[in-house]
N, C-alpha and C. Protein backbone atom coordinates (compact mmCIF):
# COMPACT_ATOMS: atom_id res chain seq x y z
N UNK A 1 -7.04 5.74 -4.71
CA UNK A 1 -6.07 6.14 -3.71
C UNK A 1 -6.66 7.28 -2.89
N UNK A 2 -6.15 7.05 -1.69
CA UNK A 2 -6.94 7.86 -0.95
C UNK A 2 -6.17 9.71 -0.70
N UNK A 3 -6.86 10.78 -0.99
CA UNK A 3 -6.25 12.06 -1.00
C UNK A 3 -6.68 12.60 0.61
N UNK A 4 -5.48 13.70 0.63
CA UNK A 4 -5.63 14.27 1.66
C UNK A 4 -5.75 16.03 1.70
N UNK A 5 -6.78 16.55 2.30
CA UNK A 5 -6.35 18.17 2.02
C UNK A 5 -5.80 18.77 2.63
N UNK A 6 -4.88 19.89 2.50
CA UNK A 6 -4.22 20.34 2.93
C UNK A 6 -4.62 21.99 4.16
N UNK A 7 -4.22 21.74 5.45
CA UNK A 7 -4.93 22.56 6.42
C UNK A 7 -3.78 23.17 6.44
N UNK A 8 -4.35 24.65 6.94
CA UNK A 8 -3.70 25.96 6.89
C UNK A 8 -2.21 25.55 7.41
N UNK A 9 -2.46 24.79 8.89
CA UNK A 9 -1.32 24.40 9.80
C UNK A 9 -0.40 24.00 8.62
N UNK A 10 -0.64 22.80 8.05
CA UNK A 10 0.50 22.13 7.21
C UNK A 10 0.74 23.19 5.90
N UNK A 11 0.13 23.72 5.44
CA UNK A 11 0.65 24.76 4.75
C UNK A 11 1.95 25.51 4.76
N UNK A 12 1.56 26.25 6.32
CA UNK A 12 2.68 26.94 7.07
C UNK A 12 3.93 26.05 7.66
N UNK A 13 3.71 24.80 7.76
CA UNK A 13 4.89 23.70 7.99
C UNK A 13 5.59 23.86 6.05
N UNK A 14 4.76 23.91 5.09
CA UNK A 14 5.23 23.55 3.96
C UNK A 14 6.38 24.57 3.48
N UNK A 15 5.77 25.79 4.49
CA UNK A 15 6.68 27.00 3.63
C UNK A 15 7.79 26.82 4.25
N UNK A 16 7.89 26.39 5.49
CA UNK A 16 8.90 26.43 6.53
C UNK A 16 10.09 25.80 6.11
N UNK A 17 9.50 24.15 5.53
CA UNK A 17 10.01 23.03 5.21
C UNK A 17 11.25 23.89 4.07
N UNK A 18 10.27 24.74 2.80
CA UNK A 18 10.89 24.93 1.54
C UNK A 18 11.80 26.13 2.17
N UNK A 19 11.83 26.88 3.26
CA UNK A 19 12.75 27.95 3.50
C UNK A 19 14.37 27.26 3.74
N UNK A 20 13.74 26.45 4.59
CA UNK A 20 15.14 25.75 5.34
C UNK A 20 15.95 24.74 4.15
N UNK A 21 15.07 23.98 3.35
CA UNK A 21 15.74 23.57 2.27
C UNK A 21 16.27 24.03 1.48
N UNK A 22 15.44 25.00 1.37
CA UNK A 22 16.82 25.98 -0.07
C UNK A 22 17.81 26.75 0.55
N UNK A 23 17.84 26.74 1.42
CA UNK A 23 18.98 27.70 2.11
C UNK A 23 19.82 26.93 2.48
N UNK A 24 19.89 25.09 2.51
CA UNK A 24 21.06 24.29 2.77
C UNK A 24 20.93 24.13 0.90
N UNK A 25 20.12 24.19 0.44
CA UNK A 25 20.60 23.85 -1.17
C UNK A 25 21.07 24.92 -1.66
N UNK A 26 21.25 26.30 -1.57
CA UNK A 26 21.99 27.54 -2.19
C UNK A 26 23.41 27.50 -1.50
N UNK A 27 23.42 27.00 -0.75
CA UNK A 27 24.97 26.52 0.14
C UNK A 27 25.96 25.65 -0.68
N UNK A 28 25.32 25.04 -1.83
CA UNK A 28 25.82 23.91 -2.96
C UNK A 28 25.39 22.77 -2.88
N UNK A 29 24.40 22.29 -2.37
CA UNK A 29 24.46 21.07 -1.50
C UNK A 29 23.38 20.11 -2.72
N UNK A 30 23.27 19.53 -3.32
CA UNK A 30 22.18 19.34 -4.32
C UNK A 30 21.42 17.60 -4.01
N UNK A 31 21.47 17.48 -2.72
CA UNK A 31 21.05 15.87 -2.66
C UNK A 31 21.26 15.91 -0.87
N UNK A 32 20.16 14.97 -0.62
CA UNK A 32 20.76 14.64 1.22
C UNK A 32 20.31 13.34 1.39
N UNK A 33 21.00 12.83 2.00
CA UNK A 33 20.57 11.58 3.08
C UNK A 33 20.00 11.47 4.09
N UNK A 34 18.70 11.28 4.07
CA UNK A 34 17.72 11.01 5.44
C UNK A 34 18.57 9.76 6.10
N UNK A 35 18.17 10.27 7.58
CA UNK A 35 18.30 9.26 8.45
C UNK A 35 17.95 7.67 8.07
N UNK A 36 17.02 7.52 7.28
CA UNK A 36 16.54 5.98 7.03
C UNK A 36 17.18 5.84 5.66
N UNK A 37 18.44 6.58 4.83
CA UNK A 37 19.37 6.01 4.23
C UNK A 37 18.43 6.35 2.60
N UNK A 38 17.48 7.45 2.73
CA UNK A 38 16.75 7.63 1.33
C UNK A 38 17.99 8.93 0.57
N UNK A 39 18.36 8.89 -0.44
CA UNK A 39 18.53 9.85 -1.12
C UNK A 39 17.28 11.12 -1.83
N UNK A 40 17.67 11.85 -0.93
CA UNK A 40 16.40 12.82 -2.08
C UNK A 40 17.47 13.87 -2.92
N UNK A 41 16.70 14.28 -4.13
CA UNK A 41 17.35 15.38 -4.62
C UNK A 41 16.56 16.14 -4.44
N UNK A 42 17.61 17.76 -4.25
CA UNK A 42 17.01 18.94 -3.43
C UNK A 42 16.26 19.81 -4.37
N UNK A 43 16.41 19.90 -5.70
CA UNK A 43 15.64 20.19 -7.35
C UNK A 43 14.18 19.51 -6.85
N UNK A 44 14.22 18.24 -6.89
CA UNK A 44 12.99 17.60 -6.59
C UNK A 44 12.12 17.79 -5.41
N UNK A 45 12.74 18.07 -4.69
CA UNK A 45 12.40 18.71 -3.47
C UNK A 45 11.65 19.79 -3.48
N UNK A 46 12.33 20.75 -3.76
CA UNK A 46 12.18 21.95 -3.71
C UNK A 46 10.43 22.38 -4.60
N UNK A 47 10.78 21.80 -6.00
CA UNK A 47 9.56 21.67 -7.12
C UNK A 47 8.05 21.17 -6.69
N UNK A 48 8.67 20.03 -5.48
CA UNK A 48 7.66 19.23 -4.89
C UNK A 48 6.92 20.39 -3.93
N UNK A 49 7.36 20.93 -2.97
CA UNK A 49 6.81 21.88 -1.96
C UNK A 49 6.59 23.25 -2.28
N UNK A 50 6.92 23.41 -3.56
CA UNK A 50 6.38 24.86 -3.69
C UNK A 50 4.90 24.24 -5.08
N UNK A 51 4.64 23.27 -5.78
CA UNK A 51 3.74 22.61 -6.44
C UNK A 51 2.65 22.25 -5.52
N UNK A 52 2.69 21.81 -4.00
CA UNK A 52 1.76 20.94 -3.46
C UNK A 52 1.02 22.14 -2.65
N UNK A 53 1.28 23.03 -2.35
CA UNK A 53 0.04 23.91 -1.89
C UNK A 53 -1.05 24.59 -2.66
N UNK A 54 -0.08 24.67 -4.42
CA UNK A 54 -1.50 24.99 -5.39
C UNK A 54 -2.23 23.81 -5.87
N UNK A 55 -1.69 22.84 -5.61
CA UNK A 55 -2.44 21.69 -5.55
C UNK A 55 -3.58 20.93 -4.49
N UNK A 56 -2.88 21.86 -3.22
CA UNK A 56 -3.70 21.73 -2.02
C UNK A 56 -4.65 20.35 -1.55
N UNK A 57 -3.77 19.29 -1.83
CA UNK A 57 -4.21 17.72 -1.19
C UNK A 57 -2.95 17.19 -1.75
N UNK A 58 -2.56 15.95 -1.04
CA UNK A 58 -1.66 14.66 -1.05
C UNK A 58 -2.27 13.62 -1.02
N UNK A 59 -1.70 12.10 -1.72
CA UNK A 59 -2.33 11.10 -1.26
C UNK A 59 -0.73 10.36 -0.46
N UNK A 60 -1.37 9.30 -0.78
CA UNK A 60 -0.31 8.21 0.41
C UNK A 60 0.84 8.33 -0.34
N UNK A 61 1.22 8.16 -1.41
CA UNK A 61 2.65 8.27 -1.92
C UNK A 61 3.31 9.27 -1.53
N UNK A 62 2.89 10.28 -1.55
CA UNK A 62 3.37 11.78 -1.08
C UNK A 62 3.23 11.88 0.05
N UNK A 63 2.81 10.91 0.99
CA UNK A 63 2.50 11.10 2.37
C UNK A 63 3.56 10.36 2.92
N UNK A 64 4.29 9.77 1.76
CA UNK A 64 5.36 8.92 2.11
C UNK A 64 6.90 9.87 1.69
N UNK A 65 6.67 10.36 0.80
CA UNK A 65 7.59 11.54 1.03
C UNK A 65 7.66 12.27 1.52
N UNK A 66 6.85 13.22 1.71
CA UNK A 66 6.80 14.15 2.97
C UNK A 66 7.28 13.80 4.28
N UNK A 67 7.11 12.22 4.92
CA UNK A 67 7.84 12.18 6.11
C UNK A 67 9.33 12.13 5.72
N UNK A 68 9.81 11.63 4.52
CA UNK A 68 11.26 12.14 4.57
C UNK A 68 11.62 13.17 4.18
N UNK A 69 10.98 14.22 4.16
CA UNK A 69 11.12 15.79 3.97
C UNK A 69 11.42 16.15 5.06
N UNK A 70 10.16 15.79 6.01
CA UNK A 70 10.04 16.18 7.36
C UNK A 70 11.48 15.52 8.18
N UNK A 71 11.51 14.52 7.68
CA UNK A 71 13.14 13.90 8.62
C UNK A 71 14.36 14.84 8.27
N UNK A 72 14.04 15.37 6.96
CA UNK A 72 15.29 16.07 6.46
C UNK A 72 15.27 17.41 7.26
N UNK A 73 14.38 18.10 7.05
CA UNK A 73 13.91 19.10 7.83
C UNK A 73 14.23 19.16 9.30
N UNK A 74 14.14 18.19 10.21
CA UNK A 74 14.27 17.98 11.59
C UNK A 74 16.11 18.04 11.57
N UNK A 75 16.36 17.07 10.94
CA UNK A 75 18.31 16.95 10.78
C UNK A 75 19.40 18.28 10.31
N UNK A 76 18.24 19.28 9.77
CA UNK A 76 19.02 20.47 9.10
C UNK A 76 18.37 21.29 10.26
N UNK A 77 17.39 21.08 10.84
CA UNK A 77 17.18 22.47 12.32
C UNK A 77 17.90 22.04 13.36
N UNK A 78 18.56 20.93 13.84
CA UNK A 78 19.11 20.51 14.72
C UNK A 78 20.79 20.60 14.43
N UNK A 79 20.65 21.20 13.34
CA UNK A 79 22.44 21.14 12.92
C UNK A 79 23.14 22.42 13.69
């Protein structure tokens, strides 16, 4: 499977991502619905983006979550 490393840029998207999420998950909120109808839980979430920068690469599975991070992310800055 193919990995990816992680550049400073997306780093600083990662922290961004985990600011805005926990601050709709300390609100009570423990689960969301992306636009394309995925359930994520915000535990899992959260574990996921603060784990993947000391890990510093993704492959495609995670490249497949991350865009519904990123969708979640876009739907909670636009609120």
């Amino acid at each position: 499977m193919k990995h990816y490393d992680l550049t400073t840029y997306q780093r600083m998207y990662l922290k961004n991502f985990y600011e805005k999420i926990h601050s709709y998950y300390v609100k009570g909120n423990s689960k969301y619905t992306t636009l394309m109808g995925e359930i994520l839980h915000l535990q899992d979430v959260l574990k996921f983006l603060s784990h993947l920068p000391i890990r510093g690469s993704y492959d495609e599975e995670d490249k497949a979550y991350l865009n519904h991070i990123r969708s979640m992310y876009i739907s909670l800055t636009n609120e």
